[in-house]
C-alpha atoms as a PDB file:
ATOM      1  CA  UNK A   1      19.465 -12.067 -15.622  1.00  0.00           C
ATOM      2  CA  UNK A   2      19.551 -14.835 -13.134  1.00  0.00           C
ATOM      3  CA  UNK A   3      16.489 -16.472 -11.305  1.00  0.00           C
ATOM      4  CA  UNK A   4      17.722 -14.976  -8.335  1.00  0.00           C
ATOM      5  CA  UNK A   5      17.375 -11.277  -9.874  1.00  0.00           C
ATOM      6  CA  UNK A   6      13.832 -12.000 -10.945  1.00  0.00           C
ATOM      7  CA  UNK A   7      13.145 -13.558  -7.819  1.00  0.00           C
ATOM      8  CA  UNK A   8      14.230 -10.233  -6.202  1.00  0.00           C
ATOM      9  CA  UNK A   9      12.509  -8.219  -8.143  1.00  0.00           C
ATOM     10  CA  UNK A  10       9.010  -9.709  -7.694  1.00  0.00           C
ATOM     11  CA  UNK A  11       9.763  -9.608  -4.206  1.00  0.00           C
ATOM     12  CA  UNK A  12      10.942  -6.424  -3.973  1.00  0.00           C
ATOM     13  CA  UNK A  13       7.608  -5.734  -6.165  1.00  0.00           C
ATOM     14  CA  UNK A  14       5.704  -7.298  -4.588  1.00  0.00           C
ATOM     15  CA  UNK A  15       6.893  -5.645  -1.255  1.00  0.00           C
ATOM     16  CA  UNK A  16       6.240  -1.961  -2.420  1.00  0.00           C
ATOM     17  CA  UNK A  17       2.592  -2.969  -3.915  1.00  0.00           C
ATOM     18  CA  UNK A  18       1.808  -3.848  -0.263  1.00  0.00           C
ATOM     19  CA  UNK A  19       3.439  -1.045   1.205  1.00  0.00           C
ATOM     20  CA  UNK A  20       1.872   1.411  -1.304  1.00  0.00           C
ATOM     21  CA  UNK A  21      -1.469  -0.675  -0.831  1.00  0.00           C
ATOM     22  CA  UNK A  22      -1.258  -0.474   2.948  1.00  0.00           C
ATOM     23  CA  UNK A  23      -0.683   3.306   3.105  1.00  0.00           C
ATOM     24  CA  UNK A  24      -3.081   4.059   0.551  1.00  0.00           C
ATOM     25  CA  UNK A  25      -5.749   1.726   2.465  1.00  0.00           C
ATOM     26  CA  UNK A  26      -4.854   3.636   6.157  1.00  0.00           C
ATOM     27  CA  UNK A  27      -5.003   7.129   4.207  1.00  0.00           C
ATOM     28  CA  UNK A  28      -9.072   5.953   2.669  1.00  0.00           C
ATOM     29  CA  UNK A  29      -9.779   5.012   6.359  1.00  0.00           C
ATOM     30  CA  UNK A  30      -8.423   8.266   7.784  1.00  0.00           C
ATOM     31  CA  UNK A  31      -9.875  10.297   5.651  1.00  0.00           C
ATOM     32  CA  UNK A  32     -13.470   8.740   5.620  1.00  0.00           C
ATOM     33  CA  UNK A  33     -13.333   8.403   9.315  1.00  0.00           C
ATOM     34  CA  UNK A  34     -12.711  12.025   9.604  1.00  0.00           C
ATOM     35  CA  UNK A  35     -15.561  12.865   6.922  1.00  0.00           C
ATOM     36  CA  UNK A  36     -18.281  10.798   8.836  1.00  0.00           C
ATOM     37  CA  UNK A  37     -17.272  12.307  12.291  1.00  0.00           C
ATOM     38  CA  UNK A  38     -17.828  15.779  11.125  1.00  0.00           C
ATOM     39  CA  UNK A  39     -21.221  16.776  10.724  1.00  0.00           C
ATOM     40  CA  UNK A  40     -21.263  20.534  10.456  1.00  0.00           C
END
């Protein structure tokens, strides 16, 4: 295990929290948006 491999790893970590983060965040939006709008 070289610095480079742990340096990939958090990046590559750190990368899918984001991406996981971001989707999850857009999804909450969506889905709230679409809640408030409908008022039947």
């Amino acid at each position: 295990m070289t610095a480079a491999d742990v340096t990939h790893i958090i990046f590559w970590a750190i990368l899918a929290l984001t991406g996981l983060g971001t989707v999850g965040a857009i999804g909450a939006m969506f889905s709230m948006g679409r809640s408030g709008y409908r008022k039947d």
